[in-house]
N, C-alpha and C. Protein backbone atom coordinates (compact mmCIF):
# COMPACT_ATOMS: atom_id res chain seq x y z
N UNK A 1 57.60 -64.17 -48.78
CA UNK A 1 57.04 -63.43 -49.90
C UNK A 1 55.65 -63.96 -50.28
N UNK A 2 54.75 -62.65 -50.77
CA UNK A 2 53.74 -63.77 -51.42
C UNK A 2 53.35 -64.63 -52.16
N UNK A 3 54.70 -64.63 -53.40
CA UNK A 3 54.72 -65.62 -54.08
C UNK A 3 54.66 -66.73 -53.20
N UNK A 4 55.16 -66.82 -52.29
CA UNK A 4 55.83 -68.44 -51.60
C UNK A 4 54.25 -68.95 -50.72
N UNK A 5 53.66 -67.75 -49.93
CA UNK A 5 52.45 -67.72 -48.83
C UNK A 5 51.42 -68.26 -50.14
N UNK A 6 51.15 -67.52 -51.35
CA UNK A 6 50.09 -68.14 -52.02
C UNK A 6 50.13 -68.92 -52.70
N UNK A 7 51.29 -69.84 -53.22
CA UNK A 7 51.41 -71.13 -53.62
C UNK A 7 50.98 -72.16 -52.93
N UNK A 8 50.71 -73.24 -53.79
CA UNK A 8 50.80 -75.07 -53.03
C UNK A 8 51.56 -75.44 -52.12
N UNK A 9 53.33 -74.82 -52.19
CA UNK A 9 54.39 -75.64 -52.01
C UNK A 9 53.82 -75.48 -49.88
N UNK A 10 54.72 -76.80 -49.94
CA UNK A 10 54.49 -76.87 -48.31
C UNK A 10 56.13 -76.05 -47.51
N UNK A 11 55.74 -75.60 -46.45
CA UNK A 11 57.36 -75.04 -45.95
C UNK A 11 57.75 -75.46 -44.95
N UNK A 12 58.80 -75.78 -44.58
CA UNK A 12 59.17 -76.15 -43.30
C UNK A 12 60.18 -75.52 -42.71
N UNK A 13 59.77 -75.19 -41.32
CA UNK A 13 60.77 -74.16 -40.74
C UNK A 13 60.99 -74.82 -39.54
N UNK A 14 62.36 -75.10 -39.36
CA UNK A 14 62.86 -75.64 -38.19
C UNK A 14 64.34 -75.18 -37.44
N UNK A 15 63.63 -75.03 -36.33
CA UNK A 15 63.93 -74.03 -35.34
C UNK A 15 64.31 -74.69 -33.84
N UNK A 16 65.08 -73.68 -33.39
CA UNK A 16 65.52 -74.67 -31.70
C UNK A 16 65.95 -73.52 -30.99
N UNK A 17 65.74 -73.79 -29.53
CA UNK A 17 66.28 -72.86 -28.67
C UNK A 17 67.42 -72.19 -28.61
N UNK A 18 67.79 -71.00 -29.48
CA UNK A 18 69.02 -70.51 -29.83
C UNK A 18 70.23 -70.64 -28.70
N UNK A 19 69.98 -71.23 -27.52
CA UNK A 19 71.07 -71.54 -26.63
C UNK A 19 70.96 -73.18 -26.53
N UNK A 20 70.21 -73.86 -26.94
CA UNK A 20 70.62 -75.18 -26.83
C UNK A 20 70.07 -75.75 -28.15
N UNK A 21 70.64 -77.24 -27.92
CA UNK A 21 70.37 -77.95 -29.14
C UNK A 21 68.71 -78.27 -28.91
N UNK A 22 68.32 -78.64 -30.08
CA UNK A 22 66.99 -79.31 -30.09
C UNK A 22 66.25 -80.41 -29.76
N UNK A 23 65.63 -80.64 -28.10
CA UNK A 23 65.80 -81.57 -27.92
C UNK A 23 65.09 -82.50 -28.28
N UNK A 24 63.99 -83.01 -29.06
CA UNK A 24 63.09 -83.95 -29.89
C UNK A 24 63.70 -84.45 -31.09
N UNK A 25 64.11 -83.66 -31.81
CA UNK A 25 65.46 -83.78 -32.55
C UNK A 25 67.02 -84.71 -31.82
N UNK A 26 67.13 -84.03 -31.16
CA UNK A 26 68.24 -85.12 -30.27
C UNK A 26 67.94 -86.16 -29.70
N UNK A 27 66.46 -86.89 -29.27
CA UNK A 27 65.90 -87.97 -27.99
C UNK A 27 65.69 -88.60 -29.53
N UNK A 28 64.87 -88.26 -30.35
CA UNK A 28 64.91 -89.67 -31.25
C UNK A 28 64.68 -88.89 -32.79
N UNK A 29 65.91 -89.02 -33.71
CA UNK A 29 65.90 -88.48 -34.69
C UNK A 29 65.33 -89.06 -35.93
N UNK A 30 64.95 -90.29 -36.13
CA UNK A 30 64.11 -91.18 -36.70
C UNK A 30 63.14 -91.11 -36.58
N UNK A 31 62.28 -90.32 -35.56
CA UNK A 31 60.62 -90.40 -35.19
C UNK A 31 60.63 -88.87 -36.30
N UNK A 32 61.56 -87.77 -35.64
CA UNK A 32 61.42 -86.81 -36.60
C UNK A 32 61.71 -86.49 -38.31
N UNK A 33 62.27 -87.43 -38.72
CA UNK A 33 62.35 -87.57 -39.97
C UNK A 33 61.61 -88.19 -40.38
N UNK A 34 60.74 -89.28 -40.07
CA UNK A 34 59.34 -89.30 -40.64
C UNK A 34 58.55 -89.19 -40.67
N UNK A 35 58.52 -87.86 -39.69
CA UNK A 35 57.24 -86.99 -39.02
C UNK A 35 57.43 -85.94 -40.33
N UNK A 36 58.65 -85.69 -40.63
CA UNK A 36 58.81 -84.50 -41.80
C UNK A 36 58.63 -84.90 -43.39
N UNK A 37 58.97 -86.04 -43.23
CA UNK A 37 58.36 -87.27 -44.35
C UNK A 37 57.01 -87.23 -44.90
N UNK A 38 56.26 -87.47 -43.74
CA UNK A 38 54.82 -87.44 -43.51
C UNK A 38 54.21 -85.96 -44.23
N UNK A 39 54.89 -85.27 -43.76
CA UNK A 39 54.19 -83.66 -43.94
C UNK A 39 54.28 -83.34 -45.23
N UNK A 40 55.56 -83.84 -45.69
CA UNK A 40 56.05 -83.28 -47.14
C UNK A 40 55.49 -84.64 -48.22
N UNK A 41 54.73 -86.02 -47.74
CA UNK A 41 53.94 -86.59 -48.55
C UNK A 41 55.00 -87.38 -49.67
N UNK A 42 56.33 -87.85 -48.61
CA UNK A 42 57.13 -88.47 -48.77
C UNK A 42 57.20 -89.36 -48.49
N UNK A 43 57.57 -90.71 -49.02
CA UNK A 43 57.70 -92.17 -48.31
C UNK A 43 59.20 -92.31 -48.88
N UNK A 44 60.14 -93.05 -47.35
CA UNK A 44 61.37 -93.88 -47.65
C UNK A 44 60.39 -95.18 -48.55
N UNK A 45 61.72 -96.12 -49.22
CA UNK A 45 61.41 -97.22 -49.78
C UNK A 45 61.84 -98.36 -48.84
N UNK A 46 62.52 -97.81 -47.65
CA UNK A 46 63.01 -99.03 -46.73
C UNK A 46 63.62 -98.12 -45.34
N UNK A 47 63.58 -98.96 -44.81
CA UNK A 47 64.69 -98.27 -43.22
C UNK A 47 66.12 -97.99 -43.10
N UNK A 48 66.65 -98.36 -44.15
CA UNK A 48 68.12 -97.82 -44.32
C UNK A 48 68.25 -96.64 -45.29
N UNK A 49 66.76 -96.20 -45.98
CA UNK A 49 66.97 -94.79 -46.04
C UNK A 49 67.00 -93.96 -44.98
N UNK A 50 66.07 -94.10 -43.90
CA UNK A 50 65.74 -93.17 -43.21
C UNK A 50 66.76 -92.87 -42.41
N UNK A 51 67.76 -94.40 -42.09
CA UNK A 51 69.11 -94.15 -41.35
C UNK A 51 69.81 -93.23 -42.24
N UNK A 52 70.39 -93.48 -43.15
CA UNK A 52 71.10 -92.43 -43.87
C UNK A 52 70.90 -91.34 -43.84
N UNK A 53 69.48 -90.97 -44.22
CA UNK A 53 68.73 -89.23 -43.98
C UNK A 53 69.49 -88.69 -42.41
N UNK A 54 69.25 -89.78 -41.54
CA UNK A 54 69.39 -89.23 -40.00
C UNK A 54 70.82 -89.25 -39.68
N UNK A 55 71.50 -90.09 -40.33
CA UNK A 55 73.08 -89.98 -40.30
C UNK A 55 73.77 -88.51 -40.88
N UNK A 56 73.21 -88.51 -42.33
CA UNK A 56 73.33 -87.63 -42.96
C UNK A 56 73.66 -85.86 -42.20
N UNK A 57 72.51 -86.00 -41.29
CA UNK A 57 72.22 -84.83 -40.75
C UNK A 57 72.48 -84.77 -39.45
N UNK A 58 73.05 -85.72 -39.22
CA UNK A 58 73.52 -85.84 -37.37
C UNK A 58 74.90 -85.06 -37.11
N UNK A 59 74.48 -84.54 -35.41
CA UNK A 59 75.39 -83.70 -35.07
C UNK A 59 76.95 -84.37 -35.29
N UNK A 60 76.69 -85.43 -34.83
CA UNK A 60 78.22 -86.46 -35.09
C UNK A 60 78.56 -86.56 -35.89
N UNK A 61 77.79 -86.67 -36.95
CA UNK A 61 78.89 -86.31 -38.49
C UNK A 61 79.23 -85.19 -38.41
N UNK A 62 78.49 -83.75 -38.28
CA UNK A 62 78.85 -82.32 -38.88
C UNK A 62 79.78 -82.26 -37.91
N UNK A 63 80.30 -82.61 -36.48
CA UNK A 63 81.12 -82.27 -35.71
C UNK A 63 82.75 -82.72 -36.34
N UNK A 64 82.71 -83.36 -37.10
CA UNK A 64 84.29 -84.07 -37.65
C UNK A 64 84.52 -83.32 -38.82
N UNK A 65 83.19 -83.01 -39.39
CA UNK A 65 83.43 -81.96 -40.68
C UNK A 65 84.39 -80.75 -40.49
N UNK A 66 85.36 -80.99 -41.39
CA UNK A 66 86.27 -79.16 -41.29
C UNK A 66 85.49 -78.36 -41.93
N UNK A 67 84.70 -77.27 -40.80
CA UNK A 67 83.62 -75.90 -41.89
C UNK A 67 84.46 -75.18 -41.30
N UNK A 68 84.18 -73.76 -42.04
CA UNK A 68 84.53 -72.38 -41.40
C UNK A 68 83.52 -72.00 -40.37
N UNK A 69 84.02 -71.40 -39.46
CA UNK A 69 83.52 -70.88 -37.99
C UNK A 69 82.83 -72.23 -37.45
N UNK A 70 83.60 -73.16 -37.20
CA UNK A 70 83.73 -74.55 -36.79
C UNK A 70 83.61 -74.59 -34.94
N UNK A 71 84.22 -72.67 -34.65
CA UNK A 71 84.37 -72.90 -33.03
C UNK A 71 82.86 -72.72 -32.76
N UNK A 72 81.58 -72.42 -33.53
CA UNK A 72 80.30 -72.22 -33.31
C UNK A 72 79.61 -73.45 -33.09
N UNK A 73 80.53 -74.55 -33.21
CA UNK A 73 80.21 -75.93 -33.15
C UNK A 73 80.37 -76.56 -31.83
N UNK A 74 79.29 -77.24 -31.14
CA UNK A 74 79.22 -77.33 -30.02
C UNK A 74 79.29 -79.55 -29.58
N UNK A 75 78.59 -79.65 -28.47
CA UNK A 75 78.54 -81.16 -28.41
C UNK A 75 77.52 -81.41 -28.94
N UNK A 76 77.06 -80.60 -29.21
CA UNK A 76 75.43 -81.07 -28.87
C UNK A 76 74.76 -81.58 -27.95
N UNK A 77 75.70 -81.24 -26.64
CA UNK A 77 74.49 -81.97 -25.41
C UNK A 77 73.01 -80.93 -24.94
N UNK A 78 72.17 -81.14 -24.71
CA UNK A 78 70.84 -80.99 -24.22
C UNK A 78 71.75 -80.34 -23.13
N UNK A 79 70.93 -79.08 -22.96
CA UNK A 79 71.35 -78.16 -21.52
C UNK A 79 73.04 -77.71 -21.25
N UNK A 80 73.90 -77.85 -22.48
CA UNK A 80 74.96 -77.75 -22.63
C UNK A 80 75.31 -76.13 -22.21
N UNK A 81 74.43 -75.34 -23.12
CA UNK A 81 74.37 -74.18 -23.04
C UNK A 81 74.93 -73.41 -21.74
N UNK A 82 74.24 -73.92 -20.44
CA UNK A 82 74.48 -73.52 -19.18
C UNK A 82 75.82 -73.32 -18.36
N UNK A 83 77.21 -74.32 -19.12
CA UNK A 83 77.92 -74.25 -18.98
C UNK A 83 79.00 -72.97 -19.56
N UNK A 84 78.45 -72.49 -20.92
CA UNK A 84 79.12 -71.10 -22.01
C UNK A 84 78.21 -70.03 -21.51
N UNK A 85 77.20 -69.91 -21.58
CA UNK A 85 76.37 -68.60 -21.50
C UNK A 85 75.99 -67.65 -19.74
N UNK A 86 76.71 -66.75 -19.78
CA UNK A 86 76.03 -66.23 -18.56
C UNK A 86 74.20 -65.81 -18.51
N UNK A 87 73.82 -65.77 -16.93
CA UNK A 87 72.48 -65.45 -17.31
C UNK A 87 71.76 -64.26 -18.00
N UNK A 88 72.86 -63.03 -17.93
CA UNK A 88 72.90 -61.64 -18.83
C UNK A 88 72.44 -62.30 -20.67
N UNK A 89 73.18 -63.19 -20.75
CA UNK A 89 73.10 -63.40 -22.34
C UNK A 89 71.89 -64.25 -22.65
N UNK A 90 71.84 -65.28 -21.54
CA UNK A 90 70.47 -65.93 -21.64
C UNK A 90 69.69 -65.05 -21.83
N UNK A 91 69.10 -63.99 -21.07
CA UNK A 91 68.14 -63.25 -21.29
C UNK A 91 68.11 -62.14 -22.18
N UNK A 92 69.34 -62.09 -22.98
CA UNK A 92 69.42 -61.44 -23.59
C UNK A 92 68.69 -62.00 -25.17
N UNK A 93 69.00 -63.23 -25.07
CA UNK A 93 68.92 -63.85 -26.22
C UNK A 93 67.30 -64.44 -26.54
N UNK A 94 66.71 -64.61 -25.01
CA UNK A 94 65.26 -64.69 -25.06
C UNK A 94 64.69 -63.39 -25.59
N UNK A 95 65.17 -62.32 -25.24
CA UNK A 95 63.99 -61.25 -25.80
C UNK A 95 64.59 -60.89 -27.18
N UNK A 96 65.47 -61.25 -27.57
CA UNK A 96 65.81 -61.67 -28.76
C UNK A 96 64.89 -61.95 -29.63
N UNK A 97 64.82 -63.46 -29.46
CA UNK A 97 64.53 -64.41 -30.09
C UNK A 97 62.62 -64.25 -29.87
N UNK A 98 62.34 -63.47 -28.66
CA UNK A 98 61.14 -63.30 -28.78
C UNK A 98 60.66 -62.26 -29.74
N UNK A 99 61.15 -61.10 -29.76
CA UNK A 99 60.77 -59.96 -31.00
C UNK A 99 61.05 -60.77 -32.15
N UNK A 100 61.44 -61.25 -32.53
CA UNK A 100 62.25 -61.82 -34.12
C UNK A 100 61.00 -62.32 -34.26
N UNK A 101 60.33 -64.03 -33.49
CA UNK A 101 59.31 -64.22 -33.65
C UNK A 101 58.12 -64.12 -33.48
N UNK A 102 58.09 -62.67 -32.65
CA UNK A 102 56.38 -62.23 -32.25
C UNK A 102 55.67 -61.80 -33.58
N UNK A 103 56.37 -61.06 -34.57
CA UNK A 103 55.24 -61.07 -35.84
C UNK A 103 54.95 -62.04 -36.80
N UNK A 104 55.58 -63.35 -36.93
CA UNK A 104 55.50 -64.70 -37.55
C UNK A 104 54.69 -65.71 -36.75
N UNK A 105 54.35 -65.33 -35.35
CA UNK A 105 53.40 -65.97 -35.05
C UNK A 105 54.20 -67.47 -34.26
N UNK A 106 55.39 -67.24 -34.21
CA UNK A 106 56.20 -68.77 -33.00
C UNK A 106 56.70 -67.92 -32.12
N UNK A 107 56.85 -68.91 -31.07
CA UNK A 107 57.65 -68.63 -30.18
C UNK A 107 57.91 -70.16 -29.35
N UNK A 108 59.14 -69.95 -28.51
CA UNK A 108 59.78 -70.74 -27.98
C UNK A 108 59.18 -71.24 -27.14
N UNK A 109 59.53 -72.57 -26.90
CA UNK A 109 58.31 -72.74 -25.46
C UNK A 109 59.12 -73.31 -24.28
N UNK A 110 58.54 -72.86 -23.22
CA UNK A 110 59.39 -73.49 -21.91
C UNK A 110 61.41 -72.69 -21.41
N UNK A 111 61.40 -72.97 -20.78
CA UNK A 111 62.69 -72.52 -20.48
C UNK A 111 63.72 -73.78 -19.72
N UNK A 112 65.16 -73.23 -20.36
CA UNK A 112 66.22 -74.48 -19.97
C UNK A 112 66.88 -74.30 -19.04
């Protein structure tokens, strides 16, 4: 909305290859939480915040969590995808995911 586009506030939109997990996010989740830190002009007061933040939000916790539609819950391995998805849906899900974001200006990069 334009309220939100012509304000101060900063936004963050984070996003991952709708067939796999995210992998910069998964290789080191501590570099990215205070990369998002950084942006939003946030400082931890020590390093056992930032663990907590990254615990907090790790796939390994939400995987033990009882949610509803829990079977949408995966390992989270990198390239996992390849094993559930035929290549019909892969490509289904790229031109997907490409219209959704061709007028916002992202798109996905690379292929898994």
């Amino acid at each position: 909305p334009d309220s939100i586009k012509n304000s101060e506030c900063k936004i963050v939109y984070i996003t991952r290859n709708p067939k796999d997990t995210s992998v910069s996010l998964k290789r080191d989740p501590i570099v990215q939480v205070k990369r998002l830190a950084s942006f939003l002009e946030w400082s931890f007061n020590n390093e056992g915040e930032i663990d907590e933040v990254t615990w907090r939000c790790s796939l390994e916790r939400h995987k033990d969590l009882e949610v509803p539609n829990s079977a949408f819950f995966r390992l989270g391995v990198v390239g996992e995808w390849k094993n559930y998805l035929a290549p019909e849906t892969c490509e289904c899900l790229d031109r997907l995911a490409g219209m959704k974001f061709e007028g916002i200006g992202l798109r996905l990069s690379g292929k898994n």
